[in-house]
Protein backbone atom coordinates (compact mmCIF):
# COMPACT_ATOMS: atom_id res chain seq x y z
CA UNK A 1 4.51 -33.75 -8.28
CA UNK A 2 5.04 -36.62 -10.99
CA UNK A 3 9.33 -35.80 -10.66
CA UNK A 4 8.48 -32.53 -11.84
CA UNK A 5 11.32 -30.28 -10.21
CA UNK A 6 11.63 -27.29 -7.96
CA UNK A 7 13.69 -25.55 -10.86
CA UNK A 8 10.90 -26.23 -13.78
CA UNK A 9 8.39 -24.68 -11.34
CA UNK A 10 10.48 -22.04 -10.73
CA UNK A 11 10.72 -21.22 -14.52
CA UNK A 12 7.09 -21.74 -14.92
CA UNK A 13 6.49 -18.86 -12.13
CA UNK A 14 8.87 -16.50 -14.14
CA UNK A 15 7.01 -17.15 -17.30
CA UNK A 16 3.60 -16.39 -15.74
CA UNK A 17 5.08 -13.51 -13.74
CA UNK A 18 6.71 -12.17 -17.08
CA UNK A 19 3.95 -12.56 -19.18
CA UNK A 20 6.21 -14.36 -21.73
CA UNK A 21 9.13 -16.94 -22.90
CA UNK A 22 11.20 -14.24 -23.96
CA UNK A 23 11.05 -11.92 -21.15
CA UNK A 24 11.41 -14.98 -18.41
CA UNK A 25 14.26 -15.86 -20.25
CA UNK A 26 15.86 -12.65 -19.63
CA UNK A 27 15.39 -12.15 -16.06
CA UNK A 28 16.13 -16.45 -15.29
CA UNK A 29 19.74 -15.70 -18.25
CA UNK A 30 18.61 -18.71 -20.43
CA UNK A 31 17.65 -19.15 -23.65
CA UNK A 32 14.15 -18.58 -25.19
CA UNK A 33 14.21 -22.56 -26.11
CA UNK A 34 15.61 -23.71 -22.57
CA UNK A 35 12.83 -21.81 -20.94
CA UNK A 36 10.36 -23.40 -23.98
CA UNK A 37 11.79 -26.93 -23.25
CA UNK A 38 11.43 -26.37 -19.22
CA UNK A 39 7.52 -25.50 -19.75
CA UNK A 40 7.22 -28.15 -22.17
CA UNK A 41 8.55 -30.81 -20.01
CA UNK A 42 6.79 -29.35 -16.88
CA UNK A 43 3.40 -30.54 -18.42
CA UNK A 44 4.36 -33.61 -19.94
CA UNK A 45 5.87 -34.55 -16.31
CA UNK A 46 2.59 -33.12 -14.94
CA UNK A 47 -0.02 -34.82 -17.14
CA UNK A 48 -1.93 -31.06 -17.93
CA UNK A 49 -1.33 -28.03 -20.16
CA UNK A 50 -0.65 -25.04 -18.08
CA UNK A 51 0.02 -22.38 -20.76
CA UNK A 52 -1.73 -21.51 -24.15
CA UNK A 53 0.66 -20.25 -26.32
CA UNK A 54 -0.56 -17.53 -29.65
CA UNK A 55 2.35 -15.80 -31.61
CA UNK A 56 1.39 -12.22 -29.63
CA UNK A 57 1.04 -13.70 -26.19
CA UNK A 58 0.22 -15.89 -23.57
CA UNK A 59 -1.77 -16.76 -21.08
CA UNK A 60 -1.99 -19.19 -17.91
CA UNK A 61 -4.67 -22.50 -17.86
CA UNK A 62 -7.03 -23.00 -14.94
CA UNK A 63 -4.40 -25.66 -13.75
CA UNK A 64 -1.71 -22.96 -14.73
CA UNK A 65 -3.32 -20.35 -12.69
CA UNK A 66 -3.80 -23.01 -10.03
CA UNK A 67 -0.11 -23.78 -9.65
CA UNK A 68 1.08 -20.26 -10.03
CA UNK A 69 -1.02 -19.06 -7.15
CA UNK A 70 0.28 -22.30 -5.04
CA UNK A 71 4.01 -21.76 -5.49
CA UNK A 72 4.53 -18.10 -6.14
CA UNK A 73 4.25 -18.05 -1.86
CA UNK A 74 6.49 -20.82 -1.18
CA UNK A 75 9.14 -19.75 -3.60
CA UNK A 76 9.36 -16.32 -2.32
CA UNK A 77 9.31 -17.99 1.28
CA UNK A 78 12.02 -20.30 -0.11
CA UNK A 79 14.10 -17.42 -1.16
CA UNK A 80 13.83 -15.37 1.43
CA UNK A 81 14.82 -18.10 4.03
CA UNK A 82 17.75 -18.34 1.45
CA UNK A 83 18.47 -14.71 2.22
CA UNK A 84 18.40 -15.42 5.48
CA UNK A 85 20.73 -17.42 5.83
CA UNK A 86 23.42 -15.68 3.94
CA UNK A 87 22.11 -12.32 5.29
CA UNK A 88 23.29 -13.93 9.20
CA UNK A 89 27.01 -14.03 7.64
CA UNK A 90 27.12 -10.38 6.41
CA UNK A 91 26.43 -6.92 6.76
CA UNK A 92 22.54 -6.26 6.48
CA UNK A 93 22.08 -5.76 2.70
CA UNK A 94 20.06 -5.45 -0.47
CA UNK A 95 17.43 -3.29 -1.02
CA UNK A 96 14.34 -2.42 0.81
CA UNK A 97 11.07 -2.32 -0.87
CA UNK A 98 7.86 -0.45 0.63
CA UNK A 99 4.66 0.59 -0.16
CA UNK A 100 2.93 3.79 1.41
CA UNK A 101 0.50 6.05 1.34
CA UNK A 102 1.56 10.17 0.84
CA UNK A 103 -0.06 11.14 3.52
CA UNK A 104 2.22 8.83 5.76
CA UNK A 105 5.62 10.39 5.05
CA UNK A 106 5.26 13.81 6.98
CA UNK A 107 3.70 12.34 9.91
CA UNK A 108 6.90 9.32 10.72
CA UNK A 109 7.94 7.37 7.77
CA UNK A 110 10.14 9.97 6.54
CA UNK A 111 11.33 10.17 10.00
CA UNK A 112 12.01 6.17 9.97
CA UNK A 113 13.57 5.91 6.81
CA UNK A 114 16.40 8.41 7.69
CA UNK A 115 17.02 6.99 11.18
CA UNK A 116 17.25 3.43 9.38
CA UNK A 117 19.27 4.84 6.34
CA UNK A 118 21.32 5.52 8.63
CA UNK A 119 21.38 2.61 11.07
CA UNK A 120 21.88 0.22 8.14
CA UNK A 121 23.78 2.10 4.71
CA UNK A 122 24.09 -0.80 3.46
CA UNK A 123 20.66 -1.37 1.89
CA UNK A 124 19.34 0.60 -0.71
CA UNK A 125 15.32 2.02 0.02
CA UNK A 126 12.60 1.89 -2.53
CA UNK A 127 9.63 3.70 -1.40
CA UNK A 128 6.50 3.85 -3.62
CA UNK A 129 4.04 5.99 -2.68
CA UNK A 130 0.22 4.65 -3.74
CA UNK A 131 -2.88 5.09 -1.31
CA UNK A 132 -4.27 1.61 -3.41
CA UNK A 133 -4.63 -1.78 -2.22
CA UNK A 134 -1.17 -3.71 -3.05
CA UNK A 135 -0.60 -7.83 -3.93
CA UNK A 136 2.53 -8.40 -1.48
CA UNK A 137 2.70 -11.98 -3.03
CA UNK A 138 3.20 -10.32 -7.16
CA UNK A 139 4.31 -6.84 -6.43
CA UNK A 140 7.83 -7.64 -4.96
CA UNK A 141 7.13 -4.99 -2.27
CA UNK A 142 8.88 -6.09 1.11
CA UNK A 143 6.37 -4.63 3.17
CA UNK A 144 3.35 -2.21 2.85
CA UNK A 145 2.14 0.75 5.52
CA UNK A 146 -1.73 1.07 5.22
CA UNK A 147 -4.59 2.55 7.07
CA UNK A 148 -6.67 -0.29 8.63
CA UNK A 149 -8.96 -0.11 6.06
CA UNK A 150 -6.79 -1.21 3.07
CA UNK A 151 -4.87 -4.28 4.61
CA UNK A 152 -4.76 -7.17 2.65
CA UNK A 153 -6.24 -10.53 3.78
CA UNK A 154 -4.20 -13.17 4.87
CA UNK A 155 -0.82 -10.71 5.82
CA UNK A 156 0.43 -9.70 9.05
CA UNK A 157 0.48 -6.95 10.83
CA UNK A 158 1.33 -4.46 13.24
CA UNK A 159 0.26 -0.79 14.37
CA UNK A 160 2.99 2.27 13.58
CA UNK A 161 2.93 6.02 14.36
CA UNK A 162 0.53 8.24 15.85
CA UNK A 163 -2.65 8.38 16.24
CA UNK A 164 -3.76 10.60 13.31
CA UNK A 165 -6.13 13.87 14.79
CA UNK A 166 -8.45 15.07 12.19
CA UNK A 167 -10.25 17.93 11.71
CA UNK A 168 -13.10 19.86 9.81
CA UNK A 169 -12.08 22.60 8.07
CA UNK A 170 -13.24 25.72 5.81
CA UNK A 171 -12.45 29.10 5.24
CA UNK A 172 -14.56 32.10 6.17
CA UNK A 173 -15.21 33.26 3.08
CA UNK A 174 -17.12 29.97 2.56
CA UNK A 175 -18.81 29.67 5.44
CA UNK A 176 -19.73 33.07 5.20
CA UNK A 177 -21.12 32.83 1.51
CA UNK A 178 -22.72 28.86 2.42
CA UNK A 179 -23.24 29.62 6.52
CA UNK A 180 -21.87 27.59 9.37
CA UNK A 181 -23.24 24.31 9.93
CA UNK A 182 -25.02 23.88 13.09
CA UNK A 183 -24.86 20.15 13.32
CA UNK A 184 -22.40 17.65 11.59
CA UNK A 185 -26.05 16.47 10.01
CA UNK A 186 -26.13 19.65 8.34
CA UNK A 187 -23.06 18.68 5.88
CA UNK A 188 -25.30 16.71 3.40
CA UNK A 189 -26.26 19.83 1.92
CA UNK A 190 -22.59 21.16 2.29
CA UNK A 191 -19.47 20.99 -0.64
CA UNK A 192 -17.22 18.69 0.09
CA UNK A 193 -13.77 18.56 -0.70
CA UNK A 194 -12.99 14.81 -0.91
CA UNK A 195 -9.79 12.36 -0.59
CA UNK A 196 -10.09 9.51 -3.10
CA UNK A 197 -8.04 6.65 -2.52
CA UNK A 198 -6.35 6.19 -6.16
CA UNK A 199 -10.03 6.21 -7.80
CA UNK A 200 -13.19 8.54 -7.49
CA UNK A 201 -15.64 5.67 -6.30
CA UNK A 202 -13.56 5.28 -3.27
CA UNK A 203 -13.50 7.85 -0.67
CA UNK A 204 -12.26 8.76 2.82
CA UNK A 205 -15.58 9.00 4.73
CA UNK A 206 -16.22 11.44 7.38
CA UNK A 207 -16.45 10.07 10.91
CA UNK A 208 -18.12 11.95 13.81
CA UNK A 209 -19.05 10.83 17.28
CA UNK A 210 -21.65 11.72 19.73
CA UNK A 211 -21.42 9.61 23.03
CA UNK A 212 -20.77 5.89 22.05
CA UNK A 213 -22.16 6.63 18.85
CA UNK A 214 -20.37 6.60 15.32
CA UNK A 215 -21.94 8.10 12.36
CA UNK A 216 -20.84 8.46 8.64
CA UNK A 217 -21.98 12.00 6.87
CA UNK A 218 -21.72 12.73 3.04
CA UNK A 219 -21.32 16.16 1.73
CA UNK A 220 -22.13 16.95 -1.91
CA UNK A 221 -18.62 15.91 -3.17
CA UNK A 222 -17.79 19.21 -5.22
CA UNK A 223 -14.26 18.14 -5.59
CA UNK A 224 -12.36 14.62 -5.15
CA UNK A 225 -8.42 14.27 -5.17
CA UNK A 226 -6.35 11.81 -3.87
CA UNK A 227 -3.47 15.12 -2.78
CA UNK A 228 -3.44 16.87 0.74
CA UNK A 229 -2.09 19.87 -0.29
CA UNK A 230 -4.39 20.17 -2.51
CA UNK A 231 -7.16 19.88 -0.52
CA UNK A 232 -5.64 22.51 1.79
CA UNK A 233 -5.49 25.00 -1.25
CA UNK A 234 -9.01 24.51 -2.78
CA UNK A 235 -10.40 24.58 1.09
CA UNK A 236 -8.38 27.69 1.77
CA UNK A 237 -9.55 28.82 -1.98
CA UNK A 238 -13.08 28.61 -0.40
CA UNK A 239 -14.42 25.52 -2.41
CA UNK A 240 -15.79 23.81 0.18
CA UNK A 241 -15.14 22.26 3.67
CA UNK A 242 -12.20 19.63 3.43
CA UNK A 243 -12.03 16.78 6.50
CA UNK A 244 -8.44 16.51 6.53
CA UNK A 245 -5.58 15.35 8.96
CA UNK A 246 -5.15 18.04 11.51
CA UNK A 247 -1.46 18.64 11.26
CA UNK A 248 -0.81 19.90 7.76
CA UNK A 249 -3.23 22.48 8.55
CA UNK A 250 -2.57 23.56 12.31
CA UNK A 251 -0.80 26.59 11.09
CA UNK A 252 -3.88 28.03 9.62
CA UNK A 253 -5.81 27.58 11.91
CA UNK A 254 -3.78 29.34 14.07
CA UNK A 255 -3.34 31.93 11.15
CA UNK A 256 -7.46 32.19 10.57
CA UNK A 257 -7.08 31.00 7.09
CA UNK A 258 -8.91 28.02 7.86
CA UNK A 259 -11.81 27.18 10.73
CA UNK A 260 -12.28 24.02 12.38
CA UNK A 261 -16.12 22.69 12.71
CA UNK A 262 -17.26 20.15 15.67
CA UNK A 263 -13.64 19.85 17.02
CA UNK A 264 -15.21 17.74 19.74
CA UNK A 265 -16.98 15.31 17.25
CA UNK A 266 -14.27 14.70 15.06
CA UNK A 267 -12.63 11.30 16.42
CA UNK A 268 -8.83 10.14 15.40
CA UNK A 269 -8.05 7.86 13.26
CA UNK A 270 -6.25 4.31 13.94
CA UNK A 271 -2.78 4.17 13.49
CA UNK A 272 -1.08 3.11 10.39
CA UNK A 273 0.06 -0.32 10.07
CA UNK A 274 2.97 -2.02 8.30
CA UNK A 275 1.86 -5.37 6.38
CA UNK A 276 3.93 -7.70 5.57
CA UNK A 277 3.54 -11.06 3.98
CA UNK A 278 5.38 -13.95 6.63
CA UNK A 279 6.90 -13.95 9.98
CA UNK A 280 9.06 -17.01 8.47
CA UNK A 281 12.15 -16.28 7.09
CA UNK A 282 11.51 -12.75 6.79
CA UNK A 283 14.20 -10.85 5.03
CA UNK A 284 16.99 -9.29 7.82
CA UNK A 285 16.42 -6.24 6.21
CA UNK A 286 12.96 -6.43 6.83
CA UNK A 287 13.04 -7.39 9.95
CA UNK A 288 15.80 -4.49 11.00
CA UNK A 289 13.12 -2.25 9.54
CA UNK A 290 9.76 -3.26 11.69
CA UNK A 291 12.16 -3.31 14.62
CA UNK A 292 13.37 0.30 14.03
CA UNK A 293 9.42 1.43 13.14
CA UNK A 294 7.57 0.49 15.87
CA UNK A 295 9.81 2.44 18.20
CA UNK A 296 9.26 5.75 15.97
């Protein structure tokens, strides 16, 4: 690397994670013109520009995008080895950082989280619940638990919780008003009550299966929300028929509020998974975690 040093890249990654001198600066405790010096002498040393630099902003080269995407990895793999090692010496410590989606917490990650509060008080838990897509190399996140569907490329990882039942649900005043379905075919011309995953262009389908066979069926998406409970209210409010994890709503079914449609059709889902960037020097904390999880 032309003598450039581990430490100038590391400033460099801080600047382009930052989006600035100044605000680098404050997380690295320098000075604005140590950081400006570091980035200066970082391209000399390297032969290429890597940042352009206006008086509102900044932004990274092609070469500066290059790098930043090249060592962002290994200097997170660097640090947590670093962690690692001191972490073997102590009391598991620090704080736990996940991603999830809602819909996960009733069904066994609130579950998890207490029994490894407990297990381990000394690290603080961050949970962020978000049913998008999430950049475990940028986003600081130790780990992420995702439906099969949103893992990210080039992670790891490994199947938690149930299975997840579904069901087809309505109430009988709509079915009543709109008449009952005869065939899961029939739905096309049916509301639906739709989960969006964080934007309306991206929706939970609805799965049935005949047999061996696997179909996809779209209703006429009268409403879209990325909230369970309020799915459950409008389909209980008689909006529409709502395709929905079976659990929140057992007990109305069992109540009659709600009626299930082609219980026999309706397949599970996969489990969840927990994704997580490296299997090398994963955080203790981390690791404590995934152990505890996959026996929930």
């Amino acid at each position: 690397m032309k003598d450039a040093n581990l430490n100038d890249v590391g400033v460099f990654v801080e600047v382009a994670r930052a989006n600035g001198f100044r605000a680098a600066a404050a997380n690295l405790n320098l000075g604005v013109g140590s950081v400006s010096e570091t980035i200066r002498r970082l391209e000399e040393r390297l032969g290429v520009r890597l940042i352009e630099r206006t008086t509102r902003k900044i932004s990274l080269t092609a070469a500066g995008e290059t790098l930043f995407q090249r060592s962002l990895p290994a200097l997170k793999d660097l640090a947590n080895a670093l962690d690692e090692v001191g972490e073997e010496q102590q009391v598991i410590s620090g704080t736990l950082r996940l991603s999830a989606p809602r819909s996960s917490s009733p069904f066994f990650l609130d579950d998890a989280i207490s029994q490894y509060s407990v297990a381990y008080p000394a690290v603080n838990i961050e949970v962020m619940y978000d049913d998008n897509k999430v950049d475990l190399v940028t986003s600081g996140i130790d780990a992420a638990i995702r439906s099969k569907t949103l893992l990210q490329s080039g992670t790891y990882s490994m199947e938690v919780g149930p299975k997840l039942e579904m069901a087809l649900v309505a109430s009988p005043a709509y079915l009543q008003a709109s008449g009952t379905p005869k065939k899961p075919s029939d739905l096309t011309t049916y509301d639906g009550i739709r989960f969006g995953f964080g934007r309306a262009d991206r929706l939970a389908p609805w799965s049935f299966k005949e047999g061996k066979r696997s179909y996809l069926v779209t209703p006429k998406p009268r409403m879209i929300v990325n909230d369970l409970v309020s799915m459950i209210n409008f389909a209980k409010a008689g909006l529409g028929l709502a395709y929905i994890y079976r659990k929140p709503v057992e007990s109305l079914i069992d109540s009659g509020e709600l009626v299930t449609l082609f219980d026999k059709s309706v397949p599970p889902l996969p489990r969840y998974t927990i994704n997580y960037l490296t299997k090398r020097h994963m955080p203790a904390r981390l690791n404590a975690f995934i152990d505890l999880i996959k026996k929930v």
